[in-house]
PDB file of N, CA and C in Angstrom:
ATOM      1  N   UNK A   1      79.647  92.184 112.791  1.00  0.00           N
ATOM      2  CA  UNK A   1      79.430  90.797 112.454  1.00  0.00           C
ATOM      3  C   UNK A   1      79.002  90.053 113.722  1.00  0.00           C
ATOM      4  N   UNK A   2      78.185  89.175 113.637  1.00  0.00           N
ATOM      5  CA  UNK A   2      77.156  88.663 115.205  1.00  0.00           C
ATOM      6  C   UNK A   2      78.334  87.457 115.404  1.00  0.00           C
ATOM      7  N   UNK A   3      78.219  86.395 114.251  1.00  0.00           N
ATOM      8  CA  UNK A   3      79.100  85.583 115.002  1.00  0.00           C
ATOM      9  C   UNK A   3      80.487  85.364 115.074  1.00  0.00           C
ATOM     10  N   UNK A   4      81.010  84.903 115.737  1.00  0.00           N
ATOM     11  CA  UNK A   4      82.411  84.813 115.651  1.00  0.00           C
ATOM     12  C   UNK A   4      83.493  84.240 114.583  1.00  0.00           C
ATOM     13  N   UNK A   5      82.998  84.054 113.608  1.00  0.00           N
ATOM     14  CA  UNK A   5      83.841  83.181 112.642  1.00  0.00           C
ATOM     15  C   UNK A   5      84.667  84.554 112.121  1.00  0.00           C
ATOM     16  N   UNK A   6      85.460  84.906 111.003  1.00  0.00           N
ATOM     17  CA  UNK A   6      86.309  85.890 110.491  1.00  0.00           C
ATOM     18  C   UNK A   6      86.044  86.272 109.259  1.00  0.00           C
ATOM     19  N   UNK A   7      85.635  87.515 109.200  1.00  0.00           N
ATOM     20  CA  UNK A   7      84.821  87.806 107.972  1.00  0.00           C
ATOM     21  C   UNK A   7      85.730  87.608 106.980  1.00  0.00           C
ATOM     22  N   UNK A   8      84.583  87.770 105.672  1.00  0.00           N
ATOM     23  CA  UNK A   8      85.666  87.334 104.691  1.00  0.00           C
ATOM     24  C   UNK A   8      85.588  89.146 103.914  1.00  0.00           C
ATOM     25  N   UNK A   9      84.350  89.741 104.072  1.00  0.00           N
ATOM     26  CA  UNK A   9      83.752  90.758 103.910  1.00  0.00           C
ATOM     27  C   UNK A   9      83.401  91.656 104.791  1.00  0.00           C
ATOM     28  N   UNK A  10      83.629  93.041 104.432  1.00  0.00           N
ATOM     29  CA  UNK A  10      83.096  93.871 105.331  1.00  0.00           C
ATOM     30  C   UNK A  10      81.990  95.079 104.560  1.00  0.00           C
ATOM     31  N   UNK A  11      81.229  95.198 105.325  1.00  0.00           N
ATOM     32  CA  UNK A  11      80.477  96.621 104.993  1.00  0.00           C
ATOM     33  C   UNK A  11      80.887  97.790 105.530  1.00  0.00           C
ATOM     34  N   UNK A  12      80.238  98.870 105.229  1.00  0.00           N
ATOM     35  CA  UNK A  12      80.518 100.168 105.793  1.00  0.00           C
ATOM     36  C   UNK A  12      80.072 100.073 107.205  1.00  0.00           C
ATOM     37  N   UNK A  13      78.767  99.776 107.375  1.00  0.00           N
ATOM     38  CA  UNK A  13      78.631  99.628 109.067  1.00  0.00           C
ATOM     39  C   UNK A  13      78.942  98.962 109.835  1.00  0.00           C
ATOM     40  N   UNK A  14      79.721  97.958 109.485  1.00  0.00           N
ATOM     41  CA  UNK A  14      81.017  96.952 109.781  1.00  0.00           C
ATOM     42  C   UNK A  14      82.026  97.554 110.202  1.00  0.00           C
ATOM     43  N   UNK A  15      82.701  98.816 109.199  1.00  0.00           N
ATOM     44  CA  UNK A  15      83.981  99.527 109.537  1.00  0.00           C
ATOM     45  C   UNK A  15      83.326 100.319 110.385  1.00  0.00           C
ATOM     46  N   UNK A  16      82.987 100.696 110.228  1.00  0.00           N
ATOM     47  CA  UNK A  16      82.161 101.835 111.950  1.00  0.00           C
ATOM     48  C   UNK A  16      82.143 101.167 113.202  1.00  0.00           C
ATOM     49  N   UNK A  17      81.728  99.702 112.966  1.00  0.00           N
ATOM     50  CA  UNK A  17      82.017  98.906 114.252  1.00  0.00           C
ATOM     51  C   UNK A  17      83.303  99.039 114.701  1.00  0.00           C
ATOM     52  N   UNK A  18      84.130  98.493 113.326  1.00  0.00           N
ATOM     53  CA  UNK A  18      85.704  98.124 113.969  1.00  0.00           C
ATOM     54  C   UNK A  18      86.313  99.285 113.642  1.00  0.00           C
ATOM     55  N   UNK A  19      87.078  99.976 113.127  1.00  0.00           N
ATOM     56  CA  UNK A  19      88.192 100.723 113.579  1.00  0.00           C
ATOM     57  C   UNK A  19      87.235 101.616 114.423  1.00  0.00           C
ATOM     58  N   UNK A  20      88.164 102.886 115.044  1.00  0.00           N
ATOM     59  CA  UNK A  20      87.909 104.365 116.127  1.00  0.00           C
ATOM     60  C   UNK A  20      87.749 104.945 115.399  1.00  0.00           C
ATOM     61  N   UNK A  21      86.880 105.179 114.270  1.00  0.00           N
ATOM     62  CA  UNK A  21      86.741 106.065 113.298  1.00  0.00           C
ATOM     63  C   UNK A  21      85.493 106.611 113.436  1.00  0.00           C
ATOM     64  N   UNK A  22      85.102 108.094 113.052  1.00  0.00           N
ATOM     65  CA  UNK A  22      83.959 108.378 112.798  1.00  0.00           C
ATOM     66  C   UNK A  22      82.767 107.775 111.444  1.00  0.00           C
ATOM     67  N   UNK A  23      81.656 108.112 111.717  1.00  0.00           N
ATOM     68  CA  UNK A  23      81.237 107.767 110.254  1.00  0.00           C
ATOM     69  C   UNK A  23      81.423 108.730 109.186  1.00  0.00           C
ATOM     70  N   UNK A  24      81.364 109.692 109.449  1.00  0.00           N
ATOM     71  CA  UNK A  24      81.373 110.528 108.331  1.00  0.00           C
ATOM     72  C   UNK A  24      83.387 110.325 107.585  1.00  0.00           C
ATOM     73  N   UNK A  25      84.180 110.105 108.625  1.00  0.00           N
ATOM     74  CA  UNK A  25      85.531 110.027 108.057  1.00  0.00           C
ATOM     75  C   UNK A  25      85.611 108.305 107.430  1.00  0.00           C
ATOM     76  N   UNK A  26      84.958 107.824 107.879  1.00  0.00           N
ATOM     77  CA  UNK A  26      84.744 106.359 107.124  1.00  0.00           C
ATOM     78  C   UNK A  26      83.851 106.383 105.852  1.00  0.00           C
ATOM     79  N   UNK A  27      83.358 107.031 105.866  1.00  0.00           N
ATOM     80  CA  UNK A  27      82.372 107.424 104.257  1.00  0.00           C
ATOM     81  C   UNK A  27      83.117 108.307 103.332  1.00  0.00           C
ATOM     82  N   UNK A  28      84.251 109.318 104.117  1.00  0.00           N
ATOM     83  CA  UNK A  28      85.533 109.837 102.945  1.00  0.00           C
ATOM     84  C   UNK A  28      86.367 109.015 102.490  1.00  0.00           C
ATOM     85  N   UNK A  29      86.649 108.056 103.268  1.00  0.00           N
ATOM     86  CA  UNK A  29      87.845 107.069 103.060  1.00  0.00           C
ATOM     87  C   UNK A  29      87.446 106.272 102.391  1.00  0.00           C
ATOM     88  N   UNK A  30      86.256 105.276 102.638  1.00  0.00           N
ATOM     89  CA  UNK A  30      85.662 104.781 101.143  1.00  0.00           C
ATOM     90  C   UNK A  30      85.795 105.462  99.967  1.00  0.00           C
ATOM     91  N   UNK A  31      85.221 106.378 100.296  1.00  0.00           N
ATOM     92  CA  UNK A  31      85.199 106.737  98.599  1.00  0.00           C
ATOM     93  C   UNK A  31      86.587 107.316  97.868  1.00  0.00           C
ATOM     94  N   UNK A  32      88.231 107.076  98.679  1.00  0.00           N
ATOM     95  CA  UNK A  32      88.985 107.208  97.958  1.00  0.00           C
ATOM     96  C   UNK A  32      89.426 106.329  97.070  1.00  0.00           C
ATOM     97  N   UNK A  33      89.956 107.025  96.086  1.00  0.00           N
ATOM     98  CA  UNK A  33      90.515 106.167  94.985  1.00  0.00           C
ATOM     99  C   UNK A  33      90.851 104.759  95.419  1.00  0.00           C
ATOM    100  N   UNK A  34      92.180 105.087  96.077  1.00  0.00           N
ATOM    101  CA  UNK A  34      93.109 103.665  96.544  1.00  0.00           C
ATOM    102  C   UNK A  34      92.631 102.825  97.631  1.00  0.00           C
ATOM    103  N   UNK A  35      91.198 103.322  98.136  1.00  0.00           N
ATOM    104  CA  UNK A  35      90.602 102.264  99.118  1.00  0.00           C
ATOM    105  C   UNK A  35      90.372 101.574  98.584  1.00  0.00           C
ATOM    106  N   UNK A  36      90.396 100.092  99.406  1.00  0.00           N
ATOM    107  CA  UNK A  36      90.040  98.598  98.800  1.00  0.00           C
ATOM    108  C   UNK A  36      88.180  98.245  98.883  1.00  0.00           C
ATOM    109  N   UNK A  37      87.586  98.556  97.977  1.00  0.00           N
ATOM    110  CA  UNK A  37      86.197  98.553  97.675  1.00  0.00           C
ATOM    111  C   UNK A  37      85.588  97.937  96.390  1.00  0.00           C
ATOM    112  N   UNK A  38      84.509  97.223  96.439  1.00  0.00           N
ATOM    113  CA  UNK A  38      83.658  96.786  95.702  1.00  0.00           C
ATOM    114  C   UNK A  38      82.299  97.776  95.684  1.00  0.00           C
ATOM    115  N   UNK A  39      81.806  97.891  94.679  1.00  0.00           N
ATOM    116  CA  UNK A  39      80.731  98.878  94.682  1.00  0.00           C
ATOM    117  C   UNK A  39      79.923  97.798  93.978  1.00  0.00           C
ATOM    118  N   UNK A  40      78.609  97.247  94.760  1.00  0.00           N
ATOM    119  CA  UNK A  40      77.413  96.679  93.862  1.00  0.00           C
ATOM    120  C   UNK A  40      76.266  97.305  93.971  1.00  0.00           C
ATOM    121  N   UNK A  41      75.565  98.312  93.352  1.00  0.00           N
ATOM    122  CA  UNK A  41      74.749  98.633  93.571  1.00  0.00           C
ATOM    123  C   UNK A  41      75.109 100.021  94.047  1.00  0.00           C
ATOM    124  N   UNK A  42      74.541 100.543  95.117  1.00  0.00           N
ATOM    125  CA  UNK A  42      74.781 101.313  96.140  1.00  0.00           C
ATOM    126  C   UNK A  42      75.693 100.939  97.331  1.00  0.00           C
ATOM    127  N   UNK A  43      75.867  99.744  97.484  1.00  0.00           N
ATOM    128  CA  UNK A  43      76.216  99.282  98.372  1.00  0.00           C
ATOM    129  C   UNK A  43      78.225  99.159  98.504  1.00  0.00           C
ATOM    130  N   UNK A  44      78.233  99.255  99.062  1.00  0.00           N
ATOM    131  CA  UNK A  44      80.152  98.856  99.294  1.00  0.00           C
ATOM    132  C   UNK A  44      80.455  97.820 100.044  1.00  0.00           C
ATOM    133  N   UNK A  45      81.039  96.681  99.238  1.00  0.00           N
ATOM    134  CA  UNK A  45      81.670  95.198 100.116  1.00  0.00           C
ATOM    135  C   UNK A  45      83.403  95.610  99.988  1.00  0.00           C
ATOM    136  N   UNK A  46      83.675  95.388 101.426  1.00  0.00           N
ATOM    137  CA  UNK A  46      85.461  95.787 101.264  1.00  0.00           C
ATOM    138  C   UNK A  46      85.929  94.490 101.708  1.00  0.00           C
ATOM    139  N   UNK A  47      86.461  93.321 100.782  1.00  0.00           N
ATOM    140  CA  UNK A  47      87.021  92.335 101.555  1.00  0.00           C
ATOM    141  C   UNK A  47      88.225  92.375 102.190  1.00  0.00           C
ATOM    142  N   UNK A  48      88.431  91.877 103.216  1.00  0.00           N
ATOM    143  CA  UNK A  48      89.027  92.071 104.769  1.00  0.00           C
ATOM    144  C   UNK A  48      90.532  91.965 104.215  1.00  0.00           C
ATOM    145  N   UNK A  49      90.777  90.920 103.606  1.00  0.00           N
ATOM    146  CA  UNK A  49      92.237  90.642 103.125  1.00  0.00           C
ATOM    147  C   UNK A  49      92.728  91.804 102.758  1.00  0.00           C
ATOM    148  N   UNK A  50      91.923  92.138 101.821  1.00  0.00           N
ATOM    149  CA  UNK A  50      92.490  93.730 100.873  1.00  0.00           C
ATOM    150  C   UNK A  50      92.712  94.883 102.106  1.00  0.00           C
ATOM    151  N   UNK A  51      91.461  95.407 102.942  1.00  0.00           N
ATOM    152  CA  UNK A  51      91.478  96.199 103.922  1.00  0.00           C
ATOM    153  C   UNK A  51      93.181  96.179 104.910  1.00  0.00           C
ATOM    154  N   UNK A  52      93.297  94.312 105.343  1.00  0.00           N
ATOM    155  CA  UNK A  52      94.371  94.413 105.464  1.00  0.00           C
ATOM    156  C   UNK A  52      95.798  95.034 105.290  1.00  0.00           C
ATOM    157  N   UNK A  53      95.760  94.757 104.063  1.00  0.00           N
ATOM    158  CA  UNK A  53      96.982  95.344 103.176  1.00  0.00           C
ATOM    159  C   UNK A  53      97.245  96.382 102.947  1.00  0.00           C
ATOM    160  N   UNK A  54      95.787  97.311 103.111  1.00  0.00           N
ATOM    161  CA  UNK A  54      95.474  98.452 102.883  1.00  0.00           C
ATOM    162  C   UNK A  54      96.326  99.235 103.529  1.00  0.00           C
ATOM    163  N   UNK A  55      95.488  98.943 105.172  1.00  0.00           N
ATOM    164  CA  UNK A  55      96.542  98.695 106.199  1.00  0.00           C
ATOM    165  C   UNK A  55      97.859  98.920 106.720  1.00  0.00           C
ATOM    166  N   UNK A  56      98.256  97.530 106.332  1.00  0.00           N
ATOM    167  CA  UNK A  56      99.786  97.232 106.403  1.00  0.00           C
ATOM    168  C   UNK A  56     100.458  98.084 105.462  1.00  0.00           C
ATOM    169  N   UNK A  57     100.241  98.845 104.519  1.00  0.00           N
ATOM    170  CA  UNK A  57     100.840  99.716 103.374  1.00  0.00           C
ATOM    171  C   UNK A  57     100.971 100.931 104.066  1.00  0.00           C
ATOM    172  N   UNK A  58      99.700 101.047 104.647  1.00  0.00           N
ATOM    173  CA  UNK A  58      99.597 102.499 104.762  1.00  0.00           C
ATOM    174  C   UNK A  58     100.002 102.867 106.295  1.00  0.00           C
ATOM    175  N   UNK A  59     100.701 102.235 106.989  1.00  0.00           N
ATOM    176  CA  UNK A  59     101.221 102.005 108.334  1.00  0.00           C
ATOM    177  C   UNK A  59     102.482 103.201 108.298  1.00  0.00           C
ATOM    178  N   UNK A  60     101.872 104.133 109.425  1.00  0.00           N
ATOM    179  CA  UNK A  60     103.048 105.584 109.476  1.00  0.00           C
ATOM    180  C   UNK A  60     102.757 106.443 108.937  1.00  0.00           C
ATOM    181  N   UNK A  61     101.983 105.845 107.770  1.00  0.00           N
ATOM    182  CA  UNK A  61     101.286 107.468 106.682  1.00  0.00           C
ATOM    183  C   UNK A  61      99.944 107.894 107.568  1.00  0.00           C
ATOM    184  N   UNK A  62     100.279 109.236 106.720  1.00  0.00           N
ATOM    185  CA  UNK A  62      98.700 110.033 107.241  1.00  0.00           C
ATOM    186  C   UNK A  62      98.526 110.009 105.865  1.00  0.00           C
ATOM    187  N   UNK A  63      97.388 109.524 106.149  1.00  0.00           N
ATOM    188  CA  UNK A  63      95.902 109.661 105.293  1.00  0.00           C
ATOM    189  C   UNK A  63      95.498 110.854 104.921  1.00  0.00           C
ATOM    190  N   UNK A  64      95.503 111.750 103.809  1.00  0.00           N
ATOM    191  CA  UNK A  64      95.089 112.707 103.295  1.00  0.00           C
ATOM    192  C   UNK A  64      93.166 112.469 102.731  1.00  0.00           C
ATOM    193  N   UNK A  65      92.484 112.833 103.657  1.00  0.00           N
ATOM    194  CA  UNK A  65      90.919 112.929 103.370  1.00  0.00           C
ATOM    195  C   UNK A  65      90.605 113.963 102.603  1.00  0.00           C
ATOM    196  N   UNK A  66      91.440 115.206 102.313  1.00  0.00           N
ATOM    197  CA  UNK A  66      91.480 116.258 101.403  1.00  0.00           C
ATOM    198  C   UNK A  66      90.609 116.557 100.472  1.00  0.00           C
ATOM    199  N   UNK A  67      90.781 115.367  99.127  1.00  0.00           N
ATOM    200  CA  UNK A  67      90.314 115.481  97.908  1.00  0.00           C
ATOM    201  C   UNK A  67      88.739 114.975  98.117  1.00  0.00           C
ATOM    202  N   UNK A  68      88.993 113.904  98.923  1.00  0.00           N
ATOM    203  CA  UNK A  68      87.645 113.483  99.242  1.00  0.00           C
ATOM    204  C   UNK A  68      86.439 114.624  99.758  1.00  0.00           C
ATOM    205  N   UNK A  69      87.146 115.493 100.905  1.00  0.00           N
ATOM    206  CA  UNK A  69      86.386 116.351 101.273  1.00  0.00           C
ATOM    207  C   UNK A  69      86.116 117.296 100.176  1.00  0.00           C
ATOM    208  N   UNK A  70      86.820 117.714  99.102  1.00  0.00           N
ATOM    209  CA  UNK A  70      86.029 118.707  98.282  1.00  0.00           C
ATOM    210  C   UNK A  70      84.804 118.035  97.542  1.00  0.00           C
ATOM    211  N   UNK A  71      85.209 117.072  97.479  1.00  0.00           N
ATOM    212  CA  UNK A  71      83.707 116.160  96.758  1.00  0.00           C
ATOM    213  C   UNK A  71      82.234 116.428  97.794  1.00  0.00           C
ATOM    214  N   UNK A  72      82.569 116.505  98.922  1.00  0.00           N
ATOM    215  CA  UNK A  72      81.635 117.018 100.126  1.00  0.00           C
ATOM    216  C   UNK A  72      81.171 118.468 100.055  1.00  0.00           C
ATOM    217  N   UNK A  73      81.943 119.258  99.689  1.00  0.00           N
ATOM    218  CA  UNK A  73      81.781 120.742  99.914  1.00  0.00           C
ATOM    219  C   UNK A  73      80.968 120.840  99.053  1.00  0.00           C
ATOM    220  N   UNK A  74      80.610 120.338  98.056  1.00  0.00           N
ATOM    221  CA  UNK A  74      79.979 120.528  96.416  1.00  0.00           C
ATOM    222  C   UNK A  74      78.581 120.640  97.110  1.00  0.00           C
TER     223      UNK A  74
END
């Protein structure tokens, strides 16, 4: 995001900016179930609030990319 105000929205190449994540492990994690995502189009809007919570829920857990990855192997 260029300017400084606080998104209200994020994209995928948004989350690549902000967390230490790879892209390819940010393109599994979208597409899990319980990620906080909007799908219009092709496109994915994740609003920030939700991401938050996402977040704050999932604080201590490991993230199982698992199921996601067999969808990859195909």
């Amino acid at each position: 995001m260029a300017d400084n105000t606080e998104a209200q929205f994020y994209t995928i190449s948004d989350l690549i900016d902000l967390l230490p994540l790879g892209r390819n492990t940010i393109y599994r994690l979208v597409n899990k179930d319980d990620f906080p995502k909007v799908r219009i189009g092709k496109k994915f809007i994740i609003p920030a609030h939700k991401l938050n919570e996402w977040l704050e829920i999932n604080i201590g857990s490991e993230i199982s990319l698992n199921e996601v990855e067999k969808f990859y192997e195909k």
